[in-house]
N, C-alpha and C. Protein backbone atom coordinates (compact mmCIF):
# COMPACT_ATOMS: atom_id res chain seq x y z
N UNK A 1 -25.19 3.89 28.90
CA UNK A 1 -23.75 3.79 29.13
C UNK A 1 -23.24 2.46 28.57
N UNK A 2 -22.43 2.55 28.00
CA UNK A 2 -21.70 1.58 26.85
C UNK A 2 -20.62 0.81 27.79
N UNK A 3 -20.37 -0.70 28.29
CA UNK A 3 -19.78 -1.46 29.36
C UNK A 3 -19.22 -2.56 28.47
N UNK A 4 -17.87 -2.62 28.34
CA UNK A 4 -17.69 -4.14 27.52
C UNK A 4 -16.97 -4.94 28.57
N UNK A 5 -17.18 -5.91 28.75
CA UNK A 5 -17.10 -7.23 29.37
C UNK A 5 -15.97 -8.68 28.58
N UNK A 6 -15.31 -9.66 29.57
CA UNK A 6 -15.36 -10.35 29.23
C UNK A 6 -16.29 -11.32 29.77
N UNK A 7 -17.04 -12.30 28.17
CA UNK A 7 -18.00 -12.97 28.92
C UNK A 7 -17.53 -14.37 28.34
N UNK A 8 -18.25 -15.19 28.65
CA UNK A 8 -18.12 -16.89 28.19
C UNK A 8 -18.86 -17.05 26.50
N UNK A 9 -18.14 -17.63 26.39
CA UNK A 9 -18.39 -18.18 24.70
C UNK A 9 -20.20 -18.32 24.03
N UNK A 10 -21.09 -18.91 25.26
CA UNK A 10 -22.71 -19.37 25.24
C UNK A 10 -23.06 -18.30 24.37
N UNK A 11 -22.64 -17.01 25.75
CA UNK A 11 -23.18 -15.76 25.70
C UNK A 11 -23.02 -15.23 24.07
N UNK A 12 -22.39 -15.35 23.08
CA UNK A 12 -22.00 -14.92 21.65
C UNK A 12 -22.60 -15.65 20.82
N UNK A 13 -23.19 -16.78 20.73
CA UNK A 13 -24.11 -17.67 20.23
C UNK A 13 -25.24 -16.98 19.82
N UNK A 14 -26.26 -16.11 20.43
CA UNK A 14 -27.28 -16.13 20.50
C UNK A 14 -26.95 -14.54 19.04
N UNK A 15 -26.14 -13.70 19.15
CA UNK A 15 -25.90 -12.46 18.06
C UNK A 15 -25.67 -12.98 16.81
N UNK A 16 -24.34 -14.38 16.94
CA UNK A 16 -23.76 -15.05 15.95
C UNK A 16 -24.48 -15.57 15.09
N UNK A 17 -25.75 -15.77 15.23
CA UNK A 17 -26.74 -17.24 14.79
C UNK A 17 -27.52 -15.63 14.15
N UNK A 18 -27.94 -14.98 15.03
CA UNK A 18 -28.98 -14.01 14.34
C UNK A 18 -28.57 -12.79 13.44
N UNK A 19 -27.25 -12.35 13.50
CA UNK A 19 -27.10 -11.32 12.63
C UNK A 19 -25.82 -12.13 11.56
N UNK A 20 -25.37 -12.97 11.70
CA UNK A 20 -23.65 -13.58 11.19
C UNK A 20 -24.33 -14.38 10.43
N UNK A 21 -25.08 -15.46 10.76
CA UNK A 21 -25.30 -16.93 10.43
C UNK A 21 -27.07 -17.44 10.18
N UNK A 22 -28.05 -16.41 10.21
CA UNK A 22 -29.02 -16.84 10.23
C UNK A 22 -29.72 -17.98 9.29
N UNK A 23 -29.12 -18.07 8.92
CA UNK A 23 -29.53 -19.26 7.75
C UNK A 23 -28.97 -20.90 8.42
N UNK A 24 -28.08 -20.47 9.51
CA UNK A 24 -27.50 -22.09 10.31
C UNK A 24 -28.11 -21.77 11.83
N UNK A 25 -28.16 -23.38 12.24
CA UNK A 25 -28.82 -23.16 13.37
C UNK A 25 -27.53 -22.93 14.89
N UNK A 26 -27.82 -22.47 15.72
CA UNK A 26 -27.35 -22.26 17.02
C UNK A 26 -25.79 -23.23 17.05
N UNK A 27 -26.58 -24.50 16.77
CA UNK A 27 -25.19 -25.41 17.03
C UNK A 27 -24.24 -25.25 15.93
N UNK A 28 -24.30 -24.45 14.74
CA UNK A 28 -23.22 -24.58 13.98
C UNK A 28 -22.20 -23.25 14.10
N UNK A 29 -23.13 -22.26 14.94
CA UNK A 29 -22.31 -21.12 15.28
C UNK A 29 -21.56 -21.60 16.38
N UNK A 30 -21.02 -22.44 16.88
CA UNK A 30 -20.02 -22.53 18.01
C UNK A 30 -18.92 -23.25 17.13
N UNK A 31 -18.03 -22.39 17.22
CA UNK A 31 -16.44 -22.29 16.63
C UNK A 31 -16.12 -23.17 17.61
N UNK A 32 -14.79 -24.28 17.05
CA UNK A 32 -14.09 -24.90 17.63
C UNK A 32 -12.99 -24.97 18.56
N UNK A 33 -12.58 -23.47 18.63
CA UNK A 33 -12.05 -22.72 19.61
C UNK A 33 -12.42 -21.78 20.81
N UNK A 34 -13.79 -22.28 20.72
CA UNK A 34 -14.60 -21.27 21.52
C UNK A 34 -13.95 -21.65 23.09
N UNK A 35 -13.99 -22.85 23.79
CA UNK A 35 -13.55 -22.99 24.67
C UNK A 35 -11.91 -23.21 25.24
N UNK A 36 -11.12 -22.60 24.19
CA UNK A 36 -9.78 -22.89 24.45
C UNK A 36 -9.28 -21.59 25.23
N UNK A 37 -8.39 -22.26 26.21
CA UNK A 37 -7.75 -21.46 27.23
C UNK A 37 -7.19 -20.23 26.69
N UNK A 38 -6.94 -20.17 25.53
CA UNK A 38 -6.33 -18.95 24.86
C UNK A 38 -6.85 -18.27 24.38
N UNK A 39 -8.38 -18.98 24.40
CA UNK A 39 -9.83 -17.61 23.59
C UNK A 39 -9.93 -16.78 24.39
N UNK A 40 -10.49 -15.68 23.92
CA UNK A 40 -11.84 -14.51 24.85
C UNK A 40 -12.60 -14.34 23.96
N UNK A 41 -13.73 -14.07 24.84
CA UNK A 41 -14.49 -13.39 24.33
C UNK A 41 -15.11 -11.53 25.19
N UNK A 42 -15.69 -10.80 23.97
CA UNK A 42 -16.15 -9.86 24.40
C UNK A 42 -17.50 -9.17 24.16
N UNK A 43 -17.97 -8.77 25.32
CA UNK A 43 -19.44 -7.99 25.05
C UNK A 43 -19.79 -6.84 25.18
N UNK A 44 -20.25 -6.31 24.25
CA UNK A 44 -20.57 -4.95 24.73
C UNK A 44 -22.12 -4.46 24.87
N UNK A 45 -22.39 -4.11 26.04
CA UNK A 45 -23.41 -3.72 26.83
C UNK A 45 -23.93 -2.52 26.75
N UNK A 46 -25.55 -2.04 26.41
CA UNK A 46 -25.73 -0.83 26.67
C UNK A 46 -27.18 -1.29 27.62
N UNK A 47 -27.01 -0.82 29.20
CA UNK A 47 -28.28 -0.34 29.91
C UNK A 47 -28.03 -2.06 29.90
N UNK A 48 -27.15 -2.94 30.22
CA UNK A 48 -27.08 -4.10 30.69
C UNK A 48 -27.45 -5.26 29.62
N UNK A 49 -28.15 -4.25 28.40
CA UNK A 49 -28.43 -5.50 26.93
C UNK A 49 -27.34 -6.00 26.52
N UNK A 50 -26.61 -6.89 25.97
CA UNK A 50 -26.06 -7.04 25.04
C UNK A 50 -26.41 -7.06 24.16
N UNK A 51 -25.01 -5.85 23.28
CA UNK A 51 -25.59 -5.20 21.89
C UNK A 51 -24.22 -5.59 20.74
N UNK A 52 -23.54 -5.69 20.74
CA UNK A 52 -22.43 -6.58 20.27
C UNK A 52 -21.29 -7.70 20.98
N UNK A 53 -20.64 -8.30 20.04
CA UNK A 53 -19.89 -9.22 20.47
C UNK A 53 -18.62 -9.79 19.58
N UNK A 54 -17.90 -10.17 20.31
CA UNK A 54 -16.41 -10.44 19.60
C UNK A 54 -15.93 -11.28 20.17
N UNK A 55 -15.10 -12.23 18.90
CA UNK A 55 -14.49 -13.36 19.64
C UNK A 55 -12.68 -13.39 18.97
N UNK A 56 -11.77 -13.67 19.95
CA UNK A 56 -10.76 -13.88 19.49
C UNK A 56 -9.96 -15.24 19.68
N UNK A 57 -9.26 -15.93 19.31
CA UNK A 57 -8.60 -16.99 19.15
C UNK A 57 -7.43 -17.32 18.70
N UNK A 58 -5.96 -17.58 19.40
CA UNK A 58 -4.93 -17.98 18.93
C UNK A 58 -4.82 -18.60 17.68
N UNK A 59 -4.34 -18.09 17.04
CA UNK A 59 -4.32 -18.82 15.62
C UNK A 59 -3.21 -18.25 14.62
N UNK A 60 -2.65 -18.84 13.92
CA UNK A 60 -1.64 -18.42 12.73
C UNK A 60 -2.45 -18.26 11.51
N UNK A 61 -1.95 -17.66 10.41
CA UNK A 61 -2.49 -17.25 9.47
C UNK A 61 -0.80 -17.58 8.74
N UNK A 62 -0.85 -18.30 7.55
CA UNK A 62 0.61 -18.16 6.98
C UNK A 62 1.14 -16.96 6.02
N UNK A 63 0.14 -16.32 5.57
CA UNK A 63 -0.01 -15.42 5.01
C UNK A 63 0.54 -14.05 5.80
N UNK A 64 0.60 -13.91 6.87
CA UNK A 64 0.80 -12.73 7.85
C UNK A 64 2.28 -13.13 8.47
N UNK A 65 2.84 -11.98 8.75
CA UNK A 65 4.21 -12.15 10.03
C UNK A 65 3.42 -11.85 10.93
N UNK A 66 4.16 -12.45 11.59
CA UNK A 66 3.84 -12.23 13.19
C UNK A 66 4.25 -13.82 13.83
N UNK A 67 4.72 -13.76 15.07
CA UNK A 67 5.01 -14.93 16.35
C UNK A 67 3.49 -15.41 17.06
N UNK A 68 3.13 -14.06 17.30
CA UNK A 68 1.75 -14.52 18.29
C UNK A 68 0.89 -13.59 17.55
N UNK A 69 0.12 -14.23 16.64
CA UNK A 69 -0.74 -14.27 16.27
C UNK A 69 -2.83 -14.32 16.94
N UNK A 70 -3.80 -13.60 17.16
CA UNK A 70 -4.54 -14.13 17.19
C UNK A 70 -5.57 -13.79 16.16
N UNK A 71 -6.61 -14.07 16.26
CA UNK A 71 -7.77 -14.33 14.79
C UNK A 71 -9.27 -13.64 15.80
N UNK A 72 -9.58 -13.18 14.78
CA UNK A 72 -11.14 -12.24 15.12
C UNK A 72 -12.02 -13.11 14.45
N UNK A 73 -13.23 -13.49 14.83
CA UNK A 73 -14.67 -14.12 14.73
C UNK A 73 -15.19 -13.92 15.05
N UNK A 74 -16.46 -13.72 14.49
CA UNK A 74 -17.70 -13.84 14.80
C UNK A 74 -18.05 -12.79 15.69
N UNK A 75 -17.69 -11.19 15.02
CA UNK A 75 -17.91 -10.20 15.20
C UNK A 75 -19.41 -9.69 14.57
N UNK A 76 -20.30 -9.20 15.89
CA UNK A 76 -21.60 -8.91 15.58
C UNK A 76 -22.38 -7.64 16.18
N UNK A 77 -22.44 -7.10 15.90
CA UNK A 77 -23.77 -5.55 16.51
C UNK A 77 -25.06 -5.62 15.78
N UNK A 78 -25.75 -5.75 16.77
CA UNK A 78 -27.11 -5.04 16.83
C UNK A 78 -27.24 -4.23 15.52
N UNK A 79 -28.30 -4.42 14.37
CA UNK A 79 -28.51 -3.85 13.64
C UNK A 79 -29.09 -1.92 14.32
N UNK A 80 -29.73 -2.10 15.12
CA UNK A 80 -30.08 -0.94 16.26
C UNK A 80 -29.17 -0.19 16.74
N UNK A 81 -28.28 -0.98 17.17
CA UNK A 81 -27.47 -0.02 17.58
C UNK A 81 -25.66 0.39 17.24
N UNK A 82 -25.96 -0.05 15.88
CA UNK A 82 -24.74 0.57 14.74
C UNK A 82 -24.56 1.92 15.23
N UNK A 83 -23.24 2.17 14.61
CA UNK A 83 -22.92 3.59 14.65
C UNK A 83 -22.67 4.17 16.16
N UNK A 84 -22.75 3.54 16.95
CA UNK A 84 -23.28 4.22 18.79
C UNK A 84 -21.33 3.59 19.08
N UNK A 85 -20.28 2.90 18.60
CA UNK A 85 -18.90 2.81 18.72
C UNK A 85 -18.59 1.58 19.71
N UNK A 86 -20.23 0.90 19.79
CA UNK A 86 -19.87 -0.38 20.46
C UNK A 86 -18.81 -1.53 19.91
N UNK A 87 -18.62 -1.54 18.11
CA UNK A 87 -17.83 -2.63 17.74
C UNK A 87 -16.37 -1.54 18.15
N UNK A 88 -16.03 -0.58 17.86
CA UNK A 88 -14.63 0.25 18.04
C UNK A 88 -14.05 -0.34 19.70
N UNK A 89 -15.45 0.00 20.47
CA UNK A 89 -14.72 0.04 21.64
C UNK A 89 -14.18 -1.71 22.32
N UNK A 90 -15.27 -2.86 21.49
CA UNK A 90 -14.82 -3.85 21.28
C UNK A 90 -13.16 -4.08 20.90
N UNK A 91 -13.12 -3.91 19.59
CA UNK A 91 -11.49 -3.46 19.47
C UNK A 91 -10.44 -2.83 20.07
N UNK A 92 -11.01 -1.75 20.58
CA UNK A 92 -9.75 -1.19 21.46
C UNK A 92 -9.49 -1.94 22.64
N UNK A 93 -10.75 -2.76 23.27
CA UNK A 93 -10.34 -3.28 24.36
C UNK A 93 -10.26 -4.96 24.46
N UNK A 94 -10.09 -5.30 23.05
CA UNK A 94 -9.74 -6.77 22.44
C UNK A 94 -7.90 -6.51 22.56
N UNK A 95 -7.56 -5.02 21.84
CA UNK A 95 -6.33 -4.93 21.48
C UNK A 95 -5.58 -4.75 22.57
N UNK A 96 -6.43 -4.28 23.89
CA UNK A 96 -5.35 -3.89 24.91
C UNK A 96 -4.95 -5.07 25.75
N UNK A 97 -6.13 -6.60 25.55
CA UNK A 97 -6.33 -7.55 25.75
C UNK A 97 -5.23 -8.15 25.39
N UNK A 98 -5.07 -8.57 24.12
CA UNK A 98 -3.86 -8.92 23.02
C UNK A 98 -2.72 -8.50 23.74
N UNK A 99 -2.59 -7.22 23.77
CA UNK A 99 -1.41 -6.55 23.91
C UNK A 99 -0.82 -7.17 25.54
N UNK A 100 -1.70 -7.27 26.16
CA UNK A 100 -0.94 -7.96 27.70
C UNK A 100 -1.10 -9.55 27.61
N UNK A 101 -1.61 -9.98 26.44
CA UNK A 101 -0.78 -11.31 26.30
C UNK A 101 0.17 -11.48 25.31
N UNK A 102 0.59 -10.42 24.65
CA UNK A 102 2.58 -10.49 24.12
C UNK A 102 1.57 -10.34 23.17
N UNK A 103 0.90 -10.27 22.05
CA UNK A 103 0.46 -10.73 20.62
C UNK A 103 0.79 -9.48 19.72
N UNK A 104 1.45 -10.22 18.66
CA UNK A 104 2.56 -9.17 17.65
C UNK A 104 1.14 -9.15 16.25
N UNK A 105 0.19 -9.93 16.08
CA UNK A 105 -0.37 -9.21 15.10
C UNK A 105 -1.71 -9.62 15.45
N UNK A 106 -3.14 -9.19 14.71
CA UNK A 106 -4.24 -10.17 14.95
C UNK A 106 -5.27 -9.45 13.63
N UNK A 107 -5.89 -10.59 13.12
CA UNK A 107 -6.39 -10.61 12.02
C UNK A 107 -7.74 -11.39 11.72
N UNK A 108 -7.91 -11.03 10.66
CA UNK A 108 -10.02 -11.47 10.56
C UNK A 108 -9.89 -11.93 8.66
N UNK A 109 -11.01 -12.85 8.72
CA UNK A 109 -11.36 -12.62 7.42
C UNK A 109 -12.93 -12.01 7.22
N UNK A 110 -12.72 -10.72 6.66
CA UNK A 110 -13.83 -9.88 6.90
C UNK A 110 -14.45 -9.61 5.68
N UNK A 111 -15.88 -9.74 5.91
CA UNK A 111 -16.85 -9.67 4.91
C UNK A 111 -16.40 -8.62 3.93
N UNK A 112 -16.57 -8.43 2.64
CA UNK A 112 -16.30 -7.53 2.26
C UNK A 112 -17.07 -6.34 2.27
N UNK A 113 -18.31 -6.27 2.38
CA UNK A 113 -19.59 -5.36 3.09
C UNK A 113 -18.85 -4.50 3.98
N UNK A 114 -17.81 -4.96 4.79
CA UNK A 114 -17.71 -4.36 6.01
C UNK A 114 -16.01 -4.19 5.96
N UNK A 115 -15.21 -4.46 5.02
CA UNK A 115 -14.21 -4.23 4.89
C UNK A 115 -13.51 -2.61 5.04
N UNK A 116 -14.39 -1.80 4.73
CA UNK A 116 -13.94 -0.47 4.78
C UNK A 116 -14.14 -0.15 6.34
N UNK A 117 -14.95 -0.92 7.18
CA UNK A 117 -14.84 -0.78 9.07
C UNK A 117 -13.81 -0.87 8.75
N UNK A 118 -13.11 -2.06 8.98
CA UNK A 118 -12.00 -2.78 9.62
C UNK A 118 -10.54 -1.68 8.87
N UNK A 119 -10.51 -1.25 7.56
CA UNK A 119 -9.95 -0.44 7.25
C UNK A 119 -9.62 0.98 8.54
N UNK A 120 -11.01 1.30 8.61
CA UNK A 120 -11.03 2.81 9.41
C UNK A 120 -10.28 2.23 11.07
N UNK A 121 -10.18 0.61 11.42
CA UNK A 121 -10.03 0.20 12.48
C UNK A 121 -8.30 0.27 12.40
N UNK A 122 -7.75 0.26 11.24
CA UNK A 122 -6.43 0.13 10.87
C UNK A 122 -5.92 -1.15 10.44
N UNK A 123 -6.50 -2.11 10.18
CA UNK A 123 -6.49 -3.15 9.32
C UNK A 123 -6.19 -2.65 8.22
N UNK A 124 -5.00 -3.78 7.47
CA UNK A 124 -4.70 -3.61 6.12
C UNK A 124 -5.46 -5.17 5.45
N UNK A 125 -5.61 -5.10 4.09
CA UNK A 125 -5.94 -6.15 3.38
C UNK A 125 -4.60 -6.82 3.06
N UNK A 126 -4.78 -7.91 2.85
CA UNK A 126 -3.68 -9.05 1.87
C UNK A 126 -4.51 -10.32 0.99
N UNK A 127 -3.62 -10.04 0.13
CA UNK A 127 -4.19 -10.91 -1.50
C UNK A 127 -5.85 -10.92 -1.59
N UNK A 128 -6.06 -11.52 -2.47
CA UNK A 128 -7.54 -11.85 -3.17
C UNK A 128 -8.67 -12.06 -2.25
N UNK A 129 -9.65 -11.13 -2.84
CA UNK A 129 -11.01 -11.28 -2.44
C UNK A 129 -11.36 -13.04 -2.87
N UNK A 130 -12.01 -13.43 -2.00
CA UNK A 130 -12.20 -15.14 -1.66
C UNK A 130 -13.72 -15.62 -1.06
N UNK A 131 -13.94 -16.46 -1.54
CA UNK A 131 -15.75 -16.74 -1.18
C UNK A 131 -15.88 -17.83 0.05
N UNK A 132 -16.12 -17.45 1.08
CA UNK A 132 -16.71 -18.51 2.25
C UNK A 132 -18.50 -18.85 2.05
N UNK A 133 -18.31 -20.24 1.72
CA UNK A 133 -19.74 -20.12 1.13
C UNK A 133 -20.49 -20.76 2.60
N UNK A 134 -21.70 -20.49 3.04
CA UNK A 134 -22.31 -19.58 2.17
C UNK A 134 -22.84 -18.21 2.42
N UNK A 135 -21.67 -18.17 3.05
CA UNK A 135 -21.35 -16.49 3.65
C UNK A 135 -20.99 -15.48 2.64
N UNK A 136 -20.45 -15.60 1.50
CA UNK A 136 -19.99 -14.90 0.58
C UNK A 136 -18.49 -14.46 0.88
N UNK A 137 -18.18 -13.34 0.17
CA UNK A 137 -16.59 -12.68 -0.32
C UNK A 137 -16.25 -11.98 0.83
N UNK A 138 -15.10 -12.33 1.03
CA UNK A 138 -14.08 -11.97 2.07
C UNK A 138 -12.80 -11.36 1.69
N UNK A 139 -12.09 -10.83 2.76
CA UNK A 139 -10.54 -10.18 2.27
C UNK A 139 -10.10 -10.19 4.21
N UNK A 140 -8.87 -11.27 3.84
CA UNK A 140 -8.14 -11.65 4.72
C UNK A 140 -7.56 -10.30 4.93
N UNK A 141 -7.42 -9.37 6.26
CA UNK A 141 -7.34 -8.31 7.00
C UNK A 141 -6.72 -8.47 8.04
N UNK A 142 -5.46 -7.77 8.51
CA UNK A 142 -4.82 -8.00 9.74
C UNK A 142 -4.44 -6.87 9.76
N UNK A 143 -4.10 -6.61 11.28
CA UNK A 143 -3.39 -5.52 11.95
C UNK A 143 -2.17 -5.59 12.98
N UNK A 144 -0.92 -4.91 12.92
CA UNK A 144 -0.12 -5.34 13.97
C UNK A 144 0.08 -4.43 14.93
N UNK A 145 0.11 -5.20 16.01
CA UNK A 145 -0.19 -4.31 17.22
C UNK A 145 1.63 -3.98 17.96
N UNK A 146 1.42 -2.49 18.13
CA UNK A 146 2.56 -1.75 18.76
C UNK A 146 2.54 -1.97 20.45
């Protein structure tokens, strides 16, 4: 049974470092917004594991409309357990999150590997594919929420 949670920032460290970032150590996966009053984070649980994770954060993008803005990071699943709708249900319940704190759009810069998810998620792209090194090519992706 599939349970998503909000949990504390620690808890996203340990996916971030191993499926996002493995090439940096522990301490460089903690985002600078991890502890701000306006973050969440989310987990999603199967049989009490954590098997993905999501982080969101107030943030503007100048590139996007929107008033209240927030930003997706350091989105991660379990190579195992892909496909099972743990990152979807992440989203739906990031967005319903968003949505009862007023937020008019929220957006990621998403690998391009994985750009066609975030597509099927209803994310649109804007301007040029772009290199975060040494993560590789990205496409700044947002969605606005009704």
């Amino acid at each position: 049974m599939l349970k998503i949670r909000l949990i504390k920032p620690e808890v996203t460290y340990g996916l971030r470092q191993k499926i996002l970032r493995p090439q940096q150590t522990i301490e460089e996966c903690k985002y600078a917004s991890d502890a701000s009053e306006e973050s969440f984070h989310l987990g999603a649980f199967s049989n009490d594991k954590l098997i993905s994770v999501a982080s969101f954060y107030q943030e503007d993008d100048p590139q996007i409309t929107g008033e209240k803005q927030y930003r997706l990071r350091g989105m991660a699943t379990v190579e195992t357990s892909r496909g099972q709708g743990a990152g979807r249900s992440l989203i739906e319940a990031a967005e319903k999150e968003m949505r009862g704190r007023g937020v008019d759009v929220w957006w990621c810069n998403a690998r391009t590997s994985v750009s066609g998810y975030y597509e099927k998620m209803g994310l649109n792209a804007i301007g040029d594919v772009f290199d975060i090194h040494p993560i590789g090519p990205h496409k700044l992706m947002y969605k606005t929420l009704k």
